[in-house]
Structure formats: structure tokens, C-alpha cells
Protein backbone atom coordinates (compact mmCIF):
# COMPACT_ATOMS: atom_id res chain seq x y z
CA UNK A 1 87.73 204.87 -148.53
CA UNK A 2 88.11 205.41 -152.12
CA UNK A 3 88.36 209.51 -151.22
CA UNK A 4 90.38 209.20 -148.69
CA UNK A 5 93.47 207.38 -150.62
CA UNK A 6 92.58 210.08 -152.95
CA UNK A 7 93.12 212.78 -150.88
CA UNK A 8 95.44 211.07 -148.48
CA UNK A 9 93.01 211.86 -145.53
CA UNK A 10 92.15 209.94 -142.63
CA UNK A 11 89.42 211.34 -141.14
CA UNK A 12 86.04 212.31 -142.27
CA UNK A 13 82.62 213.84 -141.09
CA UNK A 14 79.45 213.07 -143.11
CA UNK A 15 75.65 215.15 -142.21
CA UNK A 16 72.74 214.03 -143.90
CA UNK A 17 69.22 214.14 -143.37
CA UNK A 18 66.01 211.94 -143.78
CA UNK A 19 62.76 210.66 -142.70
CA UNK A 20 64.30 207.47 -141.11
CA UNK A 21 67.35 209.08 -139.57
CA UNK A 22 66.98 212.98 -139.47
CA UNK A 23 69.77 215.27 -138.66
CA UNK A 24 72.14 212.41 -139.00
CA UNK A 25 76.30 212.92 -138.24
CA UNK A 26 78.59 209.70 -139.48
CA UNK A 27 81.92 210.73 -137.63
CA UNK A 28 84.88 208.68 -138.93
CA UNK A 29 88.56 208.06 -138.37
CA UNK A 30 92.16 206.35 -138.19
CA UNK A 31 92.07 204.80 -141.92
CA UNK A 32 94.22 201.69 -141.81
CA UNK A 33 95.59 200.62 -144.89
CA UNK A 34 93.06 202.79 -146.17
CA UNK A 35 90.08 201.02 -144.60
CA UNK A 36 87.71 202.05 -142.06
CA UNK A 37 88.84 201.44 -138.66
CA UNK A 38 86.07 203.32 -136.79
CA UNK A 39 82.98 204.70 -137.34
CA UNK A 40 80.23 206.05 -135.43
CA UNK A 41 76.70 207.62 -136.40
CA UNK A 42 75.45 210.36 -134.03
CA UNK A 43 72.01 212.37 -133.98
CA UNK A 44 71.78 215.81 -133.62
CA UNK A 45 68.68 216.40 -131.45
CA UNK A 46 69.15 219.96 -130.73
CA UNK A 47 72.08 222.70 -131.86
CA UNK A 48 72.63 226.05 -131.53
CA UNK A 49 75.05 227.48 -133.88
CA UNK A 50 78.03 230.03 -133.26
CA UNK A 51 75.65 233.24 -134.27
CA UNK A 52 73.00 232.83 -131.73
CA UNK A 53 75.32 233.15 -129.04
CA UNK A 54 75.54 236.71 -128.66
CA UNK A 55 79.08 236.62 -127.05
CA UNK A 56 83.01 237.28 -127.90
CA UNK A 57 84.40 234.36 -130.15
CA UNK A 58 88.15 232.69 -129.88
CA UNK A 59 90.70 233.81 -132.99
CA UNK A 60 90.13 230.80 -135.89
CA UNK A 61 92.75 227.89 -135.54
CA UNK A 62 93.24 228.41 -131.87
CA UNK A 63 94.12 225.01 -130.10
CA UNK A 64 91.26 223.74 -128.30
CA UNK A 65 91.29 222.29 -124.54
CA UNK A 66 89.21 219.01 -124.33
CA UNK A 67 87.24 218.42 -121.41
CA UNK A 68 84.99 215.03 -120.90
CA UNK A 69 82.78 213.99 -118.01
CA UNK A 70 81.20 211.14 -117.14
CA UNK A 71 82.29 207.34 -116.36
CA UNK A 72 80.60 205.89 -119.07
CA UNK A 73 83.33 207.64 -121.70
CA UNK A 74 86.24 205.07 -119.34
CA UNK A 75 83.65 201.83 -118.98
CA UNK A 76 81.88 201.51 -122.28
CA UNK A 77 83.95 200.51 -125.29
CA UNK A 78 81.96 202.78 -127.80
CA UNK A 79 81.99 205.76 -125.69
CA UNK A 80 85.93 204.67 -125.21
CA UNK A 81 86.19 204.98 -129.02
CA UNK A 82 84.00 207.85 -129.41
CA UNK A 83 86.40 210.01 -127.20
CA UNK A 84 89.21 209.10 -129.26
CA UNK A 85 87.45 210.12 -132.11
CA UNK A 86 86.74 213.30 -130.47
CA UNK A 87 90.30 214.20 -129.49
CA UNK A 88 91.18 212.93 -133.44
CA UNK A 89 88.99 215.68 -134.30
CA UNK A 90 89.75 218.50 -132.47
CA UNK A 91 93.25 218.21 -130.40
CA UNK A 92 94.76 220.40 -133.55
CA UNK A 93 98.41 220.51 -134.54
CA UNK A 94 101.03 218.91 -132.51
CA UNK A 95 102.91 221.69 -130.58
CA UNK A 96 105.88 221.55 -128.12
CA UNK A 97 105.11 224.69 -125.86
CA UNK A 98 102.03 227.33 -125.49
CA UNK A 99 101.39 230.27 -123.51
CA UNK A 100 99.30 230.42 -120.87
CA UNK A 101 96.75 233.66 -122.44
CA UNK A 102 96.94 231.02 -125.56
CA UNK A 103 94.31 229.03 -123.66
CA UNK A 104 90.91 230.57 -124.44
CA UNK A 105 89.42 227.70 -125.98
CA UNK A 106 87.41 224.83 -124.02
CA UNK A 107 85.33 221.95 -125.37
CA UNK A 108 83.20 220.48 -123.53
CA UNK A 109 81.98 216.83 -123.60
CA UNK A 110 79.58 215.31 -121.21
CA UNK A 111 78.19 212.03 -121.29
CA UNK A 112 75.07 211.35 -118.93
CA UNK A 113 71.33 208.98 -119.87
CA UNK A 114 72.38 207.99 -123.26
CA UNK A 115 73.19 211.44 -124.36
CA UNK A 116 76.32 213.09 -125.40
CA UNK A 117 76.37 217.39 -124.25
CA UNK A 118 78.84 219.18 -126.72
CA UNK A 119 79.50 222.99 -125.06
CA UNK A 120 82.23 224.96 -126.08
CA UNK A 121 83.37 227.89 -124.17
CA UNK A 122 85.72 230.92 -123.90
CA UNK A 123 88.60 231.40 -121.14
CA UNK A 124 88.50 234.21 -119.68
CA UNK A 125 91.72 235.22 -117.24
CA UNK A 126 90.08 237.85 -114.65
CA UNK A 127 92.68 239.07 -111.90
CA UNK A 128 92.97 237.55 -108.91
CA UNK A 129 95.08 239.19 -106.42
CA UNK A 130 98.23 236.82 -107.06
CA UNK A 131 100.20 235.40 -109.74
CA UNK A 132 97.85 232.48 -111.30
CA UNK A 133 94.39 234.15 -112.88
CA UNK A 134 90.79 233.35 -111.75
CA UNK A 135 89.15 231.90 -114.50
CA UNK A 136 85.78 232.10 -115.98
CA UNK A 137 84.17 230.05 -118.61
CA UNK A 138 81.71 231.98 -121.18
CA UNK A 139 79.68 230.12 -123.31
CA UNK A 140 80.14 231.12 -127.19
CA UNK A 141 78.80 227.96 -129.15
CA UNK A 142 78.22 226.21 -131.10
CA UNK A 143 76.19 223.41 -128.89
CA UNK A 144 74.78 220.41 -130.17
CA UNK A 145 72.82 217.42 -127.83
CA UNK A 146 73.76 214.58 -129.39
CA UNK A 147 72.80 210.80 -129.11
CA UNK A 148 74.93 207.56 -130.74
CA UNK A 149 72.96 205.53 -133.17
CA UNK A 150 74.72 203.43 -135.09
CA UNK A 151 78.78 202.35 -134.90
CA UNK A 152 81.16 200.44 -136.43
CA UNK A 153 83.86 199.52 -134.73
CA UNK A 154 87.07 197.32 -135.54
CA UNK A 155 88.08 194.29 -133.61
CA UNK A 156 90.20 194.24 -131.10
CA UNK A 157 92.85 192.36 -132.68
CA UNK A 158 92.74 194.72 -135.63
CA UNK A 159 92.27 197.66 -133.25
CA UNK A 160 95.82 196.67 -131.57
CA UNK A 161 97.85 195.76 -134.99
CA UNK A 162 96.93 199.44 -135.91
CA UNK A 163 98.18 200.82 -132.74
CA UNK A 164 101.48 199.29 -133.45
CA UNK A 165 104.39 201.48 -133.90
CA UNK A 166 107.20 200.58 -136.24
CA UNK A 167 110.61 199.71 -134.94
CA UNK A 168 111.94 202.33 -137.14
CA UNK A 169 110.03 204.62 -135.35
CA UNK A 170 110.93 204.12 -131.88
CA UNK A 171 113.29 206.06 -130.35
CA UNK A 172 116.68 204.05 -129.62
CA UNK A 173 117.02 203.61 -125.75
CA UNK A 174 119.97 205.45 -124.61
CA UNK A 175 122.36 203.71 -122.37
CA UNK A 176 123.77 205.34 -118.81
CA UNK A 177 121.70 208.59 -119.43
CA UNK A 178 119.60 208.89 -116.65
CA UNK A 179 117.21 212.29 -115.49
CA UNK A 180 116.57 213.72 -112.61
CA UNK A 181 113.48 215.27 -111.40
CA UNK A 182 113.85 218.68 -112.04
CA UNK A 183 114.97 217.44 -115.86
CA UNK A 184 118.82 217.35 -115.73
CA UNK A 185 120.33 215.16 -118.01
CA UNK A 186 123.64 212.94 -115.85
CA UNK A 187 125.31 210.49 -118.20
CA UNK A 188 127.81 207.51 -117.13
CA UNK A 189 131.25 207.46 -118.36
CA UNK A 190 133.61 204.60 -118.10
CA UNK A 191 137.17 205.30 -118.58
CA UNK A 192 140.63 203.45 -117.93
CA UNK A 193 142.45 203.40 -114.89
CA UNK A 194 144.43 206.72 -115.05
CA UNK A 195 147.94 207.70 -113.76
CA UNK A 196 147.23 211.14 -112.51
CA UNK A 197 151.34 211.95 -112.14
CA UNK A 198 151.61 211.78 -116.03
CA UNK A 199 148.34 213.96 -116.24
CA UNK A 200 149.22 217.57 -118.58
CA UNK A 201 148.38 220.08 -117.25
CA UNK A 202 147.62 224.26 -118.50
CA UNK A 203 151.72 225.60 -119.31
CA UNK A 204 151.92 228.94 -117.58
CA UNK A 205 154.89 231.23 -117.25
CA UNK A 206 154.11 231.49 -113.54
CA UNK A 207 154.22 227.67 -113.08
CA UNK A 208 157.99 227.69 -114.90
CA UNK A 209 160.17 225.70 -112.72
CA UNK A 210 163.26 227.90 -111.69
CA UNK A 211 167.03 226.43 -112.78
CA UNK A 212 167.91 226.33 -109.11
CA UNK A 213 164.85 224.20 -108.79
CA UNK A 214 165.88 222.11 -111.72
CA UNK A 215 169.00 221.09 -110.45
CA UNK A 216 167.78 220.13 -106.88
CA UNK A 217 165.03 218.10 -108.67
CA UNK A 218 168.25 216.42 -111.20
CA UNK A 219 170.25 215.95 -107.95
CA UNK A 220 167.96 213.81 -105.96
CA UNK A 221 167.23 212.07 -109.35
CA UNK A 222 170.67 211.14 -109.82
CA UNK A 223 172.19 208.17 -107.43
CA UNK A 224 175.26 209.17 -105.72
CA UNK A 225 178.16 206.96 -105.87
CA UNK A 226 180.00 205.31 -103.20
CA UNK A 227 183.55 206.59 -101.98
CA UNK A 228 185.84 204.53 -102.51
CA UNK A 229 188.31 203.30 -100.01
């Protein structure tokens, strides 16, 4: 905790190793009010690293895709929290748009007897006779078998003031703005009862009233007067 004010940082991955608890990962995240809100202790009983993969790697800092199987990460709360650490960890920056050959990168969760199967693999866009690519998945590590020791999780109530977003935050609704489903924007106007005879419209020369058609327009205008007797 003490680091992490330091460094303004609010997540944090700690190995160690010993005797009691070997090949030990403490995976921790979402500091709030610089406290620990979660944290989880994993052991690594098997990894192979990037290098004994013999295969072609992704570019460093590509944006991963995150990929998790099995019911147990939607029915179990510390498997629930565990995935959100996960995504914490590895979703990358916030972007609004990517390219389709920009997603090479797959990550691989699986949850299944207590164990938790980290795979990472390598997209690979083979043609396919049309417009949307076949795709292949290559394996190109790291892969680690892990298995959750310890956690420490926060309450619930705790747990749901930290999920709280600030009203300053929130976006203001917007009133009579409505979308449609192909993303057009149609907004509501509300306007005064108009008199459309007074309305200006565009001068042009061609639209010039002629004299003769002055005078018939001045005539009819005018009321005639009565004869008189």
C-alpha cells in the first residue's frame, strides 16, 4: 500500500518462492483509497516460458484478446474476482477503434478441477475464399497451470462503494436526442406556432415582382369607393 501511493499505482504482481508455498504468485488490484481491495495468491505448478516455444511472437504492446472458459469463472465469487483481476491485468490501453490484422493476440483462460489453464496464442488470418479470414490459433507462450491458494477479498458492501462512479463523472442525459439503429442521431425541436405568409424567403432577381404586377396587387389592395348618386 505504502508503494503504491508512492508510485500512484494500483495494481501489483508479487513471485516468491519457499518451502511452504513454492513458486508462489500474489496478484493484486483496484487500490481504494489506497488500500487493498483484492487480492489473490496463485501457484504456479507448471510454466513454459516464451523461448521454448519455438514459434513466431506478436509485436510488444499489442492489445491482447481475452478469452475465459468454464462456469465456475460466472458461479464462484473468487473465480468472479479473479477474472476481473485478469482483464485489470491485461485488457491494455483504452482504445476507440482497431483494425481487424491488429488482432493477433489471444489469451487464454480456462478454468476446469480446481485449476486455472493460462495459453496464449497467435492469430493467424489464412484466406478463405471470401471476404472474412479463416483463422488459426498458434500457440507461442508463455503457459503457466496455475491453482488459487490463498485470497483476500473485500466485502461486498465495500466492493460496491468502490464501484461507485461520481456524479461529476456521469455523463449528463441529453433530452429529445434519440438514436436509431443504424446510429443516426434525430433530435426534438419545439418551436412557436409560425405564420408561414410572413416567412423570408432567398431575394432573387428572377423572383422580382414586375410594376404591372405591382399595381394589380395595389389595386385589389385598395377598396374602391362607392359612386355617388
Amino acid at each position: 500500500e505504502f508503494f503504491s501511493k508512492k508510485s500512484d499505482c494500483s495494481l501489483f504482481l508479487f513471485g516468491s518462492h519457499n518451502k511452504k508455498r513454492p513458486n508462489n504468485l500474489i496478484i493484486g488490484s483496484r487500490m481504494f483509497d489506497y488500500h487493498v481491495l483484492d487480492m489473490i495468491e496463485l501457484g504456479v505448478e507448471k510454466f513454459v516460458s516464451l523461448k521454448d516455444v519455438k514459434n513466431s511472437k506478436c509485436p510488444e504492446g499489442t492489445k491482447p484478446m481475452l478469452i475465459f472458459a468454464g462456469d465456475v469463472f460466472d458461479v464462484n465469487e473468487e473465480y468472479r474476482r479473479l477474472k476481473s483481476l485478469l482483464i485489470d491485468f491485461f485488457r491494455g490501453p483504452t482504445v476507440p477503434s482497431i483494425r481487424l490484422a491488429g488482432l493477433e493476440y489471444v489469451l487464454h483462460f480456462t478454468a476446469v478441477d480446481g485449476k486455472i489453464y493460462m495459453r496464449s496464442y497467435k492469430v493467424l488470418l489464412k484466406k478463405s475464399g471470401c471476404k472474412i479470414p479463416r483463422i488459426e490459433l498458434e500457440e507461442m507462450g508463455p503457459s503457466l497451470d496455475l491453482v488459487m491458494r490463498r485470497t483476500h477479498l473485500a466485502s461486498d458492501d465495500l466492493y460496491k462503494l468502490s464501484l461507485k462512479q461520481p456524479k461529476a463523472l456521469k455523463p449528463k442525459k441529453k433530452k429529445n436526442i434519440s438514436h436509431d439503429v443504424f446510429g443516426t442521431t434525430y433530435g426534438r425541436i419545439h418551436m412557436q406556432k409560425q405564420d408561414l405568409s410572413k416567412l423570408q424567403t432567398r431575394k432573387m432577381k428572377g423572383l422580382k415582382k414586375r410594376p404591372a404586377e405591382k399595381l394589380a396587387e395595389d389595386d385589389e389592395a385598395t377598396p374602391k369607393k362607392p359612386k355617388s348618386a
